[in-house]
N, C-alpha and C. Protein backbone atom coordinates (compact mmCIF):
# COMPACT_ATOMS: atom_id res chain seq x y z
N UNK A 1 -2.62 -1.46 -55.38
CA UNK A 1 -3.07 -1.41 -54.01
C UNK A 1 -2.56 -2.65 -53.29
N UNK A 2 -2.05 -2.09 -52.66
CA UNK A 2 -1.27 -3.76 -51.50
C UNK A 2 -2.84 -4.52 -50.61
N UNK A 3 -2.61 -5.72 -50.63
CA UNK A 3 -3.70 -6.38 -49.96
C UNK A 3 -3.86 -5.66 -48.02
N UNK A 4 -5.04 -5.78 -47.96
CA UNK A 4 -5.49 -5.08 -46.71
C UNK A 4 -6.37 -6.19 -45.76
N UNK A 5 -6.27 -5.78 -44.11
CA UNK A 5 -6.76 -6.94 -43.74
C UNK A 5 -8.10 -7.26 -43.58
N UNK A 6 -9.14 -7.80 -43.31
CA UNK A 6 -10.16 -8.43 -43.06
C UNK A 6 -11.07 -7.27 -42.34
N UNK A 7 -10.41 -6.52 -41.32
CA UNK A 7 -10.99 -5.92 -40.55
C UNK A 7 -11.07 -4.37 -40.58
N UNK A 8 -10.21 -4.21 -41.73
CA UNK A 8 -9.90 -2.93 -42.47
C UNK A 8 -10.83 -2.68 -43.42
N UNK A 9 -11.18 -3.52 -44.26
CA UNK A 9 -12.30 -3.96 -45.14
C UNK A 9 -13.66 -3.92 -44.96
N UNK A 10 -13.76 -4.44 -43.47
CA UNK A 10 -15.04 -4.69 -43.02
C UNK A 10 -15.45 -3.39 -42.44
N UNK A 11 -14.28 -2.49 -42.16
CA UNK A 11 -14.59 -1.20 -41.70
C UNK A 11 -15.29 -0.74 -42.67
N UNK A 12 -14.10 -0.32 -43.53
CA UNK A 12 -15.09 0.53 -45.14
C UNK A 12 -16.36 0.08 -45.52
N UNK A 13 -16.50 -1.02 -45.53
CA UNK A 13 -17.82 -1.64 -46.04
C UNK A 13 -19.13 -0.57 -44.66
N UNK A 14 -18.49 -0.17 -44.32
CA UNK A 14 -19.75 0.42 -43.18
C UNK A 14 -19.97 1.28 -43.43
N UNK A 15 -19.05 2.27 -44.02
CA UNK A 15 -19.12 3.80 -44.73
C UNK A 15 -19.98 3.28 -45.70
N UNK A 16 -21.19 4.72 -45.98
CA UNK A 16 -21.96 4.62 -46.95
C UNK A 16 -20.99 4.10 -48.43
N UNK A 17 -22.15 3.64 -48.95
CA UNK A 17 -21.39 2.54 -49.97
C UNK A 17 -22.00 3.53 -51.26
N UNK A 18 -20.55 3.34 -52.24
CA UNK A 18 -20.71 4.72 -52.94
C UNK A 18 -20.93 4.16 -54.49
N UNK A 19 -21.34 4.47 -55.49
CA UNK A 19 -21.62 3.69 -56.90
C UNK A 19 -20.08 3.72 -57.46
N UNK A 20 -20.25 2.86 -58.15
CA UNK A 20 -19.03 2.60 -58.82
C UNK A 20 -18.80 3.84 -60.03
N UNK A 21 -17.38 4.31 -60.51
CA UNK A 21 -17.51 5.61 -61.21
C UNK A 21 -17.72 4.52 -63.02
N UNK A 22 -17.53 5.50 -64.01
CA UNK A 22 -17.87 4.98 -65.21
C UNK A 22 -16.24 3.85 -65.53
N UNK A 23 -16.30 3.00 -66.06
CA UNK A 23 -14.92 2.62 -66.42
C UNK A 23 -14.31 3.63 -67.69
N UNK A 24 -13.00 3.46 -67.77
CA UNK A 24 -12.39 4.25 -68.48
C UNK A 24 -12.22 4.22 -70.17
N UNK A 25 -11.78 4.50 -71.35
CA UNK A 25 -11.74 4.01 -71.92
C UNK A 25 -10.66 3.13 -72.70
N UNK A 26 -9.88 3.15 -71.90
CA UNK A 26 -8.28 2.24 -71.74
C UNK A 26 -8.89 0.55 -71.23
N UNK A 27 -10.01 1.03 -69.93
CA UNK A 27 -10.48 0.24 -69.16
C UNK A 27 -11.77 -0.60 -69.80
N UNK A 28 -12.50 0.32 -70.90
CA UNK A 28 -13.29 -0.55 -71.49
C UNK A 28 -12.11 -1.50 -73.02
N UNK A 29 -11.28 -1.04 -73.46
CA UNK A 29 -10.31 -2.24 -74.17
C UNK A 29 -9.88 -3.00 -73.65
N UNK A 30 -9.69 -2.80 -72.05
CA UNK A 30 -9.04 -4.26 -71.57
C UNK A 30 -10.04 -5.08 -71.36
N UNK A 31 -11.14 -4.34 -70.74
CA UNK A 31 -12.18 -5.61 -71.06
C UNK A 31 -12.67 -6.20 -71.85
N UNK A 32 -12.78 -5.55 -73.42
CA UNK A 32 -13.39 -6.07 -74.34
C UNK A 32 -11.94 -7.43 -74.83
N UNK A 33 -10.74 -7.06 -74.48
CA UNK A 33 -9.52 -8.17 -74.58
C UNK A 33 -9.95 -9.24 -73.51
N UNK A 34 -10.02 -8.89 -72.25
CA UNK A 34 -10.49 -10.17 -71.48
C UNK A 34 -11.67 -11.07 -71.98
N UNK A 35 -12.46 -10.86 -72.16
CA UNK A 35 -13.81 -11.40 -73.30
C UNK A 35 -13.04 -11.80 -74.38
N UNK A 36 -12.52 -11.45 -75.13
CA UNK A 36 -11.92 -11.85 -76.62
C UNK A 36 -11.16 -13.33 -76.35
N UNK A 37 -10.27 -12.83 -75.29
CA UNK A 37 -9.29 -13.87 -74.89
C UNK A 37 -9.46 -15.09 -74.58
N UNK A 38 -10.71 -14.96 -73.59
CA UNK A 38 -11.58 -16.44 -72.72
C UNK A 38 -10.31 -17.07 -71.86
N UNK A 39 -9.45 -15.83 -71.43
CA UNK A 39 -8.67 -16.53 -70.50
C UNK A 39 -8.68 -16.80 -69.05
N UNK A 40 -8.17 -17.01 -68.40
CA UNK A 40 -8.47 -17.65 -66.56
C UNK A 40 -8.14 -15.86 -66.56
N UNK A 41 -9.40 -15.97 -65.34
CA UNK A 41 -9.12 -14.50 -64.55
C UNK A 41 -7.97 -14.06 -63.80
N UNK A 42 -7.66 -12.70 -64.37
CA UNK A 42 -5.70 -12.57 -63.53
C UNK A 42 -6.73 -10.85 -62.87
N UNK A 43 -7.57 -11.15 -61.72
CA UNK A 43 -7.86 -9.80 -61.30
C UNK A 43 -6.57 -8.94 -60.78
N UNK A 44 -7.22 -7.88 -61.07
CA UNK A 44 -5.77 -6.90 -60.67
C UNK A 44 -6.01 -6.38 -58.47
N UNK A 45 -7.20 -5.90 -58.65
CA UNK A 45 -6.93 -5.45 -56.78
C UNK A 45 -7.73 -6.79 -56.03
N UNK A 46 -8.60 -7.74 -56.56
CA UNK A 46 -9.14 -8.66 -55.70
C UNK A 46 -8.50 -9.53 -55.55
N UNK A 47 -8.53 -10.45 -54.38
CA UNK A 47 -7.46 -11.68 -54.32
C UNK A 47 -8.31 -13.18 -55.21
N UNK A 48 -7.93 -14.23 -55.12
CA UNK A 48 -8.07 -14.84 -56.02
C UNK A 48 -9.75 -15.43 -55.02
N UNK A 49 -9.51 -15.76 -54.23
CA UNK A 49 -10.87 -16.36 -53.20
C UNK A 49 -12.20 -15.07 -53.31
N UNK A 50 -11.43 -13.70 -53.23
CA UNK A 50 -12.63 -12.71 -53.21
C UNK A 50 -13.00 -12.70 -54.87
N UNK A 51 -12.28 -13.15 -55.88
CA UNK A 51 -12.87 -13.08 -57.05
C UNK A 51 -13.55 -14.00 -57.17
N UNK A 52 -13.45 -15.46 -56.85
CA UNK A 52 -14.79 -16.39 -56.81
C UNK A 52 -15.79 -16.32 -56.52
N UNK A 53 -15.73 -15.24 -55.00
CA UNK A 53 -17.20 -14.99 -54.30
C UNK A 53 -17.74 -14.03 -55.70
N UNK A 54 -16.99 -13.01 -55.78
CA UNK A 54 -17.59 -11.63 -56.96
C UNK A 54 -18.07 -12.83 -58.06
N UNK A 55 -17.62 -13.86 -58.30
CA UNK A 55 -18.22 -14.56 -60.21
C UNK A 55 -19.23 -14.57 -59.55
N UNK A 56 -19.68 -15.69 -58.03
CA UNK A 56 -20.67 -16.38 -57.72
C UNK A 56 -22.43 -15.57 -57.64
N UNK A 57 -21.33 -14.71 -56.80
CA UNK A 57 -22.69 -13.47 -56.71
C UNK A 57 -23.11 -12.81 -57.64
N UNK A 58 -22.14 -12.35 -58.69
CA UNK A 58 -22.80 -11.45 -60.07
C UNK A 58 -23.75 -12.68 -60.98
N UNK A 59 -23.12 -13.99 -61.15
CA UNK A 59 -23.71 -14.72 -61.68
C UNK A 59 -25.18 -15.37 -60.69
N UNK A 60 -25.81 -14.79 -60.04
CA UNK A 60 -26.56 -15.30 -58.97
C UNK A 60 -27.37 -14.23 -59.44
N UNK A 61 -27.02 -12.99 -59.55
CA UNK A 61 -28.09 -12.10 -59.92
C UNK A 61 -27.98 -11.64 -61.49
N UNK A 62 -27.27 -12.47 -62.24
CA UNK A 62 -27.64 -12.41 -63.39
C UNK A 62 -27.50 -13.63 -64.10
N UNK A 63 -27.96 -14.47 -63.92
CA UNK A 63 -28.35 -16.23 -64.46
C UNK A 63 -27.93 -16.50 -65.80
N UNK A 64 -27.44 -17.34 -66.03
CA UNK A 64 -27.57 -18.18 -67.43
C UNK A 64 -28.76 -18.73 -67.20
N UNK A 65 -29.39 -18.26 -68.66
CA UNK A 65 -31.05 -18.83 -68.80
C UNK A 65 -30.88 -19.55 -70.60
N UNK A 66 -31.98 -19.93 -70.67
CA UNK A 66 -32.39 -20.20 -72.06
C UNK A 66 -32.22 -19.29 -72.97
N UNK A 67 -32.00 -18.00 -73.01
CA UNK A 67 -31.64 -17.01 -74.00
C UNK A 67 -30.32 -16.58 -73.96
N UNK A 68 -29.65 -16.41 -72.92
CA UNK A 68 -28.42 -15.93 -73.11
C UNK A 68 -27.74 -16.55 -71.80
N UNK A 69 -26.13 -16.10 -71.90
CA UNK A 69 -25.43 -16.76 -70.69
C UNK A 69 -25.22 -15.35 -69.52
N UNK A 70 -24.90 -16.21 -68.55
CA UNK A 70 -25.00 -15.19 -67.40
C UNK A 70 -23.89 -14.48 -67.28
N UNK A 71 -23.79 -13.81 -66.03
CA UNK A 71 -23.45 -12.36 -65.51
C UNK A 71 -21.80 -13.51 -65.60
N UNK A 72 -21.32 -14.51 -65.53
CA UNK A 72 -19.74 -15.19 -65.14
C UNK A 72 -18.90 -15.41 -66.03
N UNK A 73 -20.27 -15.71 -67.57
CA UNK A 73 -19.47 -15.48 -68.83
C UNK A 73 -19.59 -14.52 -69.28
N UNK A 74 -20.24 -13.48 -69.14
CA UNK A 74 -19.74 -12.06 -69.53
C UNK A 74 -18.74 -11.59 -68.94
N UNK A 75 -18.31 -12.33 -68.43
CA UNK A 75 -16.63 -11.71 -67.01
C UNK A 75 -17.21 -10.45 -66.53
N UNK A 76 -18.27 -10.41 -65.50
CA UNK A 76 -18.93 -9.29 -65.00
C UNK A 76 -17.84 -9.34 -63.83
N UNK A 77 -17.22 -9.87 -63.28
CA UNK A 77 -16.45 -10.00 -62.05
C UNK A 77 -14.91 -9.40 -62.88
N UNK A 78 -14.89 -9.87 -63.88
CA UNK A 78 -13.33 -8.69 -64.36
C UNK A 78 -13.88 -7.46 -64.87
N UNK A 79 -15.01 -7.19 -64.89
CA UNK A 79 -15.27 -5.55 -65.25
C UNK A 79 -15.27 -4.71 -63.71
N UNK A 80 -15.96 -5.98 -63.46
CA UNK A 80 -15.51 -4.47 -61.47
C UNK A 80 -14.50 -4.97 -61.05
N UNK A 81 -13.55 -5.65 -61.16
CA UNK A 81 -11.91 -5.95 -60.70
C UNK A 81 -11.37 -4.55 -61.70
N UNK A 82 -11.66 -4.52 -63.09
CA UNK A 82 -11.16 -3.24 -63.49
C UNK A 82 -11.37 -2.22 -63.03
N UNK A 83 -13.08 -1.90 -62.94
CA UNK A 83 -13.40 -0.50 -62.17
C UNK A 83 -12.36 -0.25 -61.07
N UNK A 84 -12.49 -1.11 -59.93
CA UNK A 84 -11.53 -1.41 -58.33
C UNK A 84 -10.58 -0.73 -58.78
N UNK A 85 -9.49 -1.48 -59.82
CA UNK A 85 -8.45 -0.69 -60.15
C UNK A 85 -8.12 0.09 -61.00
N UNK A 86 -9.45 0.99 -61.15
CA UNK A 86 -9.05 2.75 -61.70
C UNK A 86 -10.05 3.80 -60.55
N UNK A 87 -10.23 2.78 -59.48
CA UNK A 87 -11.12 3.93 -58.35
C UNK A 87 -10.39 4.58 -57.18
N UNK A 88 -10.69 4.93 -56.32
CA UNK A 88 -10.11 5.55 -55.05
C UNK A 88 -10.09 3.96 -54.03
N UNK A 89 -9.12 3.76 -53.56
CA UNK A 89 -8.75 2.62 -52.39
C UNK A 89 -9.65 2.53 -51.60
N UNK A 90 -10.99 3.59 -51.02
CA UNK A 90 -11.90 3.58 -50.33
C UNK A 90 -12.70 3.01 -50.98
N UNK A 91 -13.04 2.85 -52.31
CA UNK A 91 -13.87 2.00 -53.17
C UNK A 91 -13.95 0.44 -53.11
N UNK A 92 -12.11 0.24 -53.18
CA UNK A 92 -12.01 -0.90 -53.45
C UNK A 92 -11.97 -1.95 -52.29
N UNK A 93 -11.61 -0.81 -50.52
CA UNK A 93 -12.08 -1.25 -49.53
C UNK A 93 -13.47 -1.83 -49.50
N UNK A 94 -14.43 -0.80 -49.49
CA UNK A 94 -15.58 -0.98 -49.28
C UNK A 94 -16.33 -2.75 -50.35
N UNK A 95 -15.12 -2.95 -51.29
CA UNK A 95 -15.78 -3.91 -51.74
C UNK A 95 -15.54 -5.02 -51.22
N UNK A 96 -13.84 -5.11 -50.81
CA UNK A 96 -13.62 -6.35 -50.42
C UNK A 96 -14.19 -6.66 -48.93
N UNK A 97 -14.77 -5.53 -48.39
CA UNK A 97 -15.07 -5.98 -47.25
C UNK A 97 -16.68 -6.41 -47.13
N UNK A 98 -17.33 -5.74 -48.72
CA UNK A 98 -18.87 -6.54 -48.49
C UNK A 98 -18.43 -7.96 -49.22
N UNK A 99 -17.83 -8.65 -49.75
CA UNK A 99 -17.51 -9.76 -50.14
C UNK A 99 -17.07 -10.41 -49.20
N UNK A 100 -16.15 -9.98 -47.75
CA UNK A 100 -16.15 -10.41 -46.78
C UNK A 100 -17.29 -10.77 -45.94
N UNK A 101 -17.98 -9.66 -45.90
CA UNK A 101 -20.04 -9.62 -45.27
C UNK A 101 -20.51 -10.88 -45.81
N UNK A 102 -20.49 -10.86 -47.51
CA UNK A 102 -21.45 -11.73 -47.85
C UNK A 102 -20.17 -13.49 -47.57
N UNK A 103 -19.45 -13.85 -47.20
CA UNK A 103 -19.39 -14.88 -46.97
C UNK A 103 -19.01 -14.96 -45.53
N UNK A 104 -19.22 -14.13 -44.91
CA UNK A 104 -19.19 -14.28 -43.60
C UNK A 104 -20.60 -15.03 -42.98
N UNK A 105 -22.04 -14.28 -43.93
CA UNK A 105 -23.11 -14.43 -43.88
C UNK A 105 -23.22 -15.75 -44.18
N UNK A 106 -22.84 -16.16 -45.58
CA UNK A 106 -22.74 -17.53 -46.06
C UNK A 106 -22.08 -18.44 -44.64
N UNK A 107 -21.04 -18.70 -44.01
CA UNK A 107 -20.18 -19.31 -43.25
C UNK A 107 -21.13 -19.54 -42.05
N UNK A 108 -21.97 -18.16 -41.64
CA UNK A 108 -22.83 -18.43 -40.56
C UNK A 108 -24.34 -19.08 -40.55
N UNK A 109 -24.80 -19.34 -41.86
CA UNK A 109 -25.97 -19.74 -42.01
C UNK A 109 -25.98 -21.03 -42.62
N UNK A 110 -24.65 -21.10 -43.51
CA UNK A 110 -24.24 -22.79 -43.83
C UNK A 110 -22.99 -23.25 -44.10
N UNK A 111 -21.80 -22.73 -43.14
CA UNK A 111 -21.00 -23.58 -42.83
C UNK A 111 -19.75 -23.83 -44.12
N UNK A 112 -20.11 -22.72 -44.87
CA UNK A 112 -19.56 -22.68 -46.18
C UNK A 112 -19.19 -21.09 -46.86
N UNK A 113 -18.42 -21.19 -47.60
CA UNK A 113 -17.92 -19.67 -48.84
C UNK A 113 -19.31 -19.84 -49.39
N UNK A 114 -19.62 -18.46 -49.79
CA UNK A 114 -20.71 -17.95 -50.64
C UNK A 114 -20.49 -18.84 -51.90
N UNK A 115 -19.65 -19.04 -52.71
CA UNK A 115 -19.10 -19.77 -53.91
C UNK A 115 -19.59 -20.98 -53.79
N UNK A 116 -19.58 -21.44 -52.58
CA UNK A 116 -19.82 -23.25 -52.16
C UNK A 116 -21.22 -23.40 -52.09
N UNK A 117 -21.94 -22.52 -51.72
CA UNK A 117 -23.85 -22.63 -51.45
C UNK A 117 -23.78 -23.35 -52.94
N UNK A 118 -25.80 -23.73 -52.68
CA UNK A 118 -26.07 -24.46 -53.73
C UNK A 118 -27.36 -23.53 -54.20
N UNK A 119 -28.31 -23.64 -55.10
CA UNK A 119 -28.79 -22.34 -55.35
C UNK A 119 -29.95 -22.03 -54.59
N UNK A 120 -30.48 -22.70 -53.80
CA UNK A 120 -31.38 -22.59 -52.57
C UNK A 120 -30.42 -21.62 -51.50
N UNK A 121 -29.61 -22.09 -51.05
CA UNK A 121 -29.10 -21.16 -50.21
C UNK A 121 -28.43 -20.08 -50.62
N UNK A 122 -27.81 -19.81 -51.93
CA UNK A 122 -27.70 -18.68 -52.38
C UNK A 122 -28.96 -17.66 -52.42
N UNK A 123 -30.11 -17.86 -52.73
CA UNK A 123 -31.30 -17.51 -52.84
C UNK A 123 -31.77 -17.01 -51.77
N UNK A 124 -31.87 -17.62 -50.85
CA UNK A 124 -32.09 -17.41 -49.51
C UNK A 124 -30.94 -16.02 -48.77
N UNK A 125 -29.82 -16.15 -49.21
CA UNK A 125 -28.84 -14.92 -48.91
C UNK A 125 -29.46 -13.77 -49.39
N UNK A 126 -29.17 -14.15 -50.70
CA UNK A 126 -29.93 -12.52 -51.74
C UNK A 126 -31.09 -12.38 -50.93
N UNK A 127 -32.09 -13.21 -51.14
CA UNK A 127 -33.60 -12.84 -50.47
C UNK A 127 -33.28 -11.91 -49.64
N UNK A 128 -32.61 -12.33 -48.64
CA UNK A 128 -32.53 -11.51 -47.32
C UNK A 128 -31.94 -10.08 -47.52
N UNK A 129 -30.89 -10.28 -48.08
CA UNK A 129 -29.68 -8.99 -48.15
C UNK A 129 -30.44 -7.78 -48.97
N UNK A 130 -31.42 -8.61 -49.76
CA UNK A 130 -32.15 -7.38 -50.97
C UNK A 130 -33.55 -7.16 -50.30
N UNK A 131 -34.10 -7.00 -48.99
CA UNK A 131 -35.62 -7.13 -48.48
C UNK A 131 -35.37 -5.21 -48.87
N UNK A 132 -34.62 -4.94 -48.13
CA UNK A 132 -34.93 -3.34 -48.32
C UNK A 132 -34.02 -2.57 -49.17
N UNK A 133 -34.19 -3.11 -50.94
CA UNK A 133 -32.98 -2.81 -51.58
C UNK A 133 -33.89 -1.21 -51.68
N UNK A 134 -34.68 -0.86 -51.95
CA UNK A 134 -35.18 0.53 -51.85
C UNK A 134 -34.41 1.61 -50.80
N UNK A 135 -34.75 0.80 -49.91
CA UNK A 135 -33.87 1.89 -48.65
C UNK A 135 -32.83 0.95 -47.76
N UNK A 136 -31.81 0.94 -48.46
CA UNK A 136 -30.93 -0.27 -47.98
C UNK A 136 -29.96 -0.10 -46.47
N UNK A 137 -30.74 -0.67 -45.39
CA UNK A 137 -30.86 -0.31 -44.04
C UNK A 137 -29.14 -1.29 -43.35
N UNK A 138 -28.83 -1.70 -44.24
CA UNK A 138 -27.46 -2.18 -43.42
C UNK A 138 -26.34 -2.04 -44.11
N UNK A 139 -24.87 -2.71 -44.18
CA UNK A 139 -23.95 -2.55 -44.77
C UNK A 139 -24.28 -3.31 -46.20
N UNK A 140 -24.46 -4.64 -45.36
CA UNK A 140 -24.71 -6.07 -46.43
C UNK A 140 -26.02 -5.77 -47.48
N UNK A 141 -26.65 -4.65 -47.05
CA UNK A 141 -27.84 -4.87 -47.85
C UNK A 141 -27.85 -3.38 -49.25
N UNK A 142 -26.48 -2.71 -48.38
CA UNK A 142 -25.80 -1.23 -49.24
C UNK A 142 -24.81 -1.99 -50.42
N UNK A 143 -24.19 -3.29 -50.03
CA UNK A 143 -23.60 -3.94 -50.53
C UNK A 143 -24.15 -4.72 -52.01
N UNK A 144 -25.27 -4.92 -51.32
CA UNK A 144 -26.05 -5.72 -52.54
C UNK A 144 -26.31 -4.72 -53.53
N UNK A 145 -27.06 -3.76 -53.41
CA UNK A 145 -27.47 -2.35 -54.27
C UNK A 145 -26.56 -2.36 -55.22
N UNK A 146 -24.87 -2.08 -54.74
CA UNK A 146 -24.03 -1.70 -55.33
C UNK A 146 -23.43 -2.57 -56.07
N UNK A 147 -23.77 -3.71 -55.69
CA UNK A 147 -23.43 -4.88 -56.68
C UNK A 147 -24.27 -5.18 -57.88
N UNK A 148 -25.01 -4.73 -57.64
CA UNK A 148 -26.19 -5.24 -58.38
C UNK A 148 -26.46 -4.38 -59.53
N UNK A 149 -26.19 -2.65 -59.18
CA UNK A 149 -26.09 -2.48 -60.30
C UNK A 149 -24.79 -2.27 -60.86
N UNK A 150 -23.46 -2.41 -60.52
CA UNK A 150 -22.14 -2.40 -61.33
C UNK A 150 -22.39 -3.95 -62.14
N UNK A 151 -23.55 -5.10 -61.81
CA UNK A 151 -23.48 -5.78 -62.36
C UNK A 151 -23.81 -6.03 -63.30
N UNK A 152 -25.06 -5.41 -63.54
CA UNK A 152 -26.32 -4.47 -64.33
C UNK A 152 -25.32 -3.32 -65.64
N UNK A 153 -24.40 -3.36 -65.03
CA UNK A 153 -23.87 -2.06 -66.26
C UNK A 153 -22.57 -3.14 -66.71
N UNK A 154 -22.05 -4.22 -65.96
CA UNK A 154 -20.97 -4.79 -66.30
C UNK A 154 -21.67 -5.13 -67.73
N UNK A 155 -22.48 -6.09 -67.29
CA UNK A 155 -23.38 -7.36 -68.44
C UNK A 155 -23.60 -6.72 -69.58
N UNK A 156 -24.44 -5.22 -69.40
CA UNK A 156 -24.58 -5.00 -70.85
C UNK A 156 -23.32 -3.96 -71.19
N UNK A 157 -22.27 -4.07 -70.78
CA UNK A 157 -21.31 -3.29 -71.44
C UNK A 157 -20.62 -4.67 -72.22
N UNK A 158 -20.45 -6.14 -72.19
CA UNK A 158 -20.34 -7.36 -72.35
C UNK A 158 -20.84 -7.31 -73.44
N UNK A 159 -19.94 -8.48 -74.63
CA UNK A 159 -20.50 -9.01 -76.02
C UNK A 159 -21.62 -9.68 -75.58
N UNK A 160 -21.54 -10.64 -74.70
CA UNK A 160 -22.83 -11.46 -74.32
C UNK A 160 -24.14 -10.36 -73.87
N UNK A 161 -23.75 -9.37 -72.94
CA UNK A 161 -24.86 -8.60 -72.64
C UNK A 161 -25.77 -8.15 -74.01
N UNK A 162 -24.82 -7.59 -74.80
CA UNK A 162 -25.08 -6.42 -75.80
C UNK A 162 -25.73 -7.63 -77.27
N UNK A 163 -25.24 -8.32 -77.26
CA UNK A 163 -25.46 -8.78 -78.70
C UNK A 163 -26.12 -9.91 -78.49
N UNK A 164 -25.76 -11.19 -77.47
CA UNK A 164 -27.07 -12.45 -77.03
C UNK A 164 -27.97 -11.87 -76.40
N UNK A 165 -27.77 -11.53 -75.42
CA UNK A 165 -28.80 -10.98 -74.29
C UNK A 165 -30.02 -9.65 -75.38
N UNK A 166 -29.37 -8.53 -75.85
CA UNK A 166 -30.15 -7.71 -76.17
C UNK A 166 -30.62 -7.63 -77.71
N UNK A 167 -29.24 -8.74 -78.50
CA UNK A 167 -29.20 -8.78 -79.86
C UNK A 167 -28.99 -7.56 -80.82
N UNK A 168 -28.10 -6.82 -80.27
CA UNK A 168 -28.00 -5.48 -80.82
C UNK A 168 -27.38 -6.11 -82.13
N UNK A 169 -27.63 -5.25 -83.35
CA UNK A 169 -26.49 -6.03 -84.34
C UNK A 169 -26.57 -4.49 -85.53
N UNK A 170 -26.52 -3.57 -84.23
CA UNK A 170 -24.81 -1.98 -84.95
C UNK A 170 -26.88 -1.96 -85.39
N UNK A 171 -26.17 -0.17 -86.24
CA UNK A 171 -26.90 0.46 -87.02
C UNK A 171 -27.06 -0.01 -88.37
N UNK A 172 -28.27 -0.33 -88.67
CA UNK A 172 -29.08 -1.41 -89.75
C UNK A 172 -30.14 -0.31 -90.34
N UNK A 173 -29.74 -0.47 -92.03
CA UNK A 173 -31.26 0.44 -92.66
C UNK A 173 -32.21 -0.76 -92.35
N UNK A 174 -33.59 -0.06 -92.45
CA UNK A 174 -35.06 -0.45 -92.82
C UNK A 174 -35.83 -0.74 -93.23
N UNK A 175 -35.76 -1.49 -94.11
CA UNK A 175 -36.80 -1.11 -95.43
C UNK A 175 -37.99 -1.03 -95.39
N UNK A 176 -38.29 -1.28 -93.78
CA UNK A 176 -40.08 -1.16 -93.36
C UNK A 176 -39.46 -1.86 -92.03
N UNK A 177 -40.48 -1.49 -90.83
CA UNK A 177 -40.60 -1.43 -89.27
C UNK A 177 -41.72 -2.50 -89.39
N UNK A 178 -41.78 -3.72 -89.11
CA UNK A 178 -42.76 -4.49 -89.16
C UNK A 178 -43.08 -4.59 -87.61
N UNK A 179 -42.35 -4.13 -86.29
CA UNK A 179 -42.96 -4.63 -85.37
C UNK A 179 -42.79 -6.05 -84.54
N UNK A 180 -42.79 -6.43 -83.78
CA UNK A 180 -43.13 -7.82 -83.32
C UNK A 180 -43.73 -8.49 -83.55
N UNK A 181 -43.27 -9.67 -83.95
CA UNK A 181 -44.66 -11.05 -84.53
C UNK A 181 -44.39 -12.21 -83.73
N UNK A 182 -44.28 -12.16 -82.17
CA UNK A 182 -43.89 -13.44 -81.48
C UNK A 182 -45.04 -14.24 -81.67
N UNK A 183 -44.93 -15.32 -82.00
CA UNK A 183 -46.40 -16.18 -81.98
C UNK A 183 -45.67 -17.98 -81.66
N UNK A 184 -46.69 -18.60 -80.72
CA UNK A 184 -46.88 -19.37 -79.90
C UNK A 184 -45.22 -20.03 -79.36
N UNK A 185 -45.00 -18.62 -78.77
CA UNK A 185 -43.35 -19.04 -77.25
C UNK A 185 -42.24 -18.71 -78.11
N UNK A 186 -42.19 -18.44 -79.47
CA UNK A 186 -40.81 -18.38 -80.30
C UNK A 186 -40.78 -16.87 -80.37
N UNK A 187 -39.28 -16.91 -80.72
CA UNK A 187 -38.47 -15.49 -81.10
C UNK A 187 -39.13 -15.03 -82.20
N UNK A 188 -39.52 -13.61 -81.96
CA UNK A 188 -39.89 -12.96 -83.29
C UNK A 188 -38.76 -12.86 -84.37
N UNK A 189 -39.23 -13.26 -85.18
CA UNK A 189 -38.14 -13.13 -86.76
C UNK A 189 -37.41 -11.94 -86.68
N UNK A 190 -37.87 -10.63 -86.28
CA UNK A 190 -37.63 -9.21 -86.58
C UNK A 190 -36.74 -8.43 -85.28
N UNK A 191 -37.27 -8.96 -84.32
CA UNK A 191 -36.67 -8.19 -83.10
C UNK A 191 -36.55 -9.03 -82.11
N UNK A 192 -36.37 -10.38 -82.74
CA UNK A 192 -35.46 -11.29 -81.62
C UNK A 192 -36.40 -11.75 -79.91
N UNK A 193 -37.10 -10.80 -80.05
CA UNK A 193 -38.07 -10.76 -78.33
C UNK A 193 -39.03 -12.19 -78.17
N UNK A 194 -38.59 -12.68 -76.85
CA UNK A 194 -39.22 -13.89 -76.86
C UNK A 194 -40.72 -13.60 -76.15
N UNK A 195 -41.64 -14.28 -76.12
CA UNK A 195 -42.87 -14.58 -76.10
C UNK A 195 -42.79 -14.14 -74.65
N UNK A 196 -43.48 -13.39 -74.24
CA UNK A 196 -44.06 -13.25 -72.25
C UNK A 196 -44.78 -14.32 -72.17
């Protein structure tokens, strides 16, 4: 897809904003190679500035915490740079132009790229953009939805999603179901689940 302008982008982004389709399975090996690799991101349809905003924001709504790392080291931003480029051009419009929204938003409220906020004012964006993620009443706020969950399916399609985050570890016999034994804030021995 040849790069498109600003205002072409910002169009699509106005058309109802459509879910991302499943990735492929050509498309899930290249990702599981990008992860393997740990190399600098070479996105294929985003430009290099709209892929910073995509790390900033996927990693904004999916955190590195104390249990696992976030939505930036799972390369959640090269799993929808892949989707982009196995979708329809109206897809990949509609994205670059809410990545346009959301740092346009950023630029007008502090003078800065979405990438550049600090996590108060990132916070303050989302807050806003997600008030009516139920019935999502604008472009920017159709934008978020759709980000949120291609980000949601990036992460756990991710080694980090699937195996830190959820601790999957493949099909395992039994020799007895003991259940959860979290006791005082630690990981249960058995099923990994930390303490509520």
């Amino acid at each position: 897809m040849s790069r498109v302008s600003r205002r072409a982008a910002l169009k699509a982004l106005g058309t109802s904003a459509a879910l991302l389709p499943a990735l492929s399975h050509s498309g899930f090996v290249a990702f599981a190679s990008i992860q393997a690799a740990h190399a600098a991101p070479a996105p294929k349809i985003l430009s290099a500035s709209d892929f910073q905003t995509l790390e900033s924001l996927v990693e904004a709504i999916v955190p590195s915490d104390e249990r696992s790392p976030g939505a930036k080291e799972a390369r959640v931003a090269d799993y929808i740079d892949l989707l982009l480029s196995e979708s329809e051009e109206e897809l990949a419009l509609q994205w670059i132009g809410g990545l346009a929204a959301v740092n346009q938003e950023a630029m007008s409220r502090f003078g800065a790229r979405f990438e550049r906020l600090d996590s108060n004012q990132t916070d303050a964006i989302l807050r806003d953009i997600s008030k009516n993620e139920l019935n999502p009443d604008t472009p920017l706020a159709q934008f978020f939805v759709m980000t949120k969950q291609a980000t949601i399916r990036g992460y756990y399609s991710s080694e980090i999603g699937i195996h830190r985050e959820l601790r999957y570890k493949g099909n395992q016999f039994l020799q007895e179901f003991v259940g959860c034994a979290t006791e005082d804030g630690k990981d249960c021995p058995y099923c990994r689940q930390l303490k509520s």
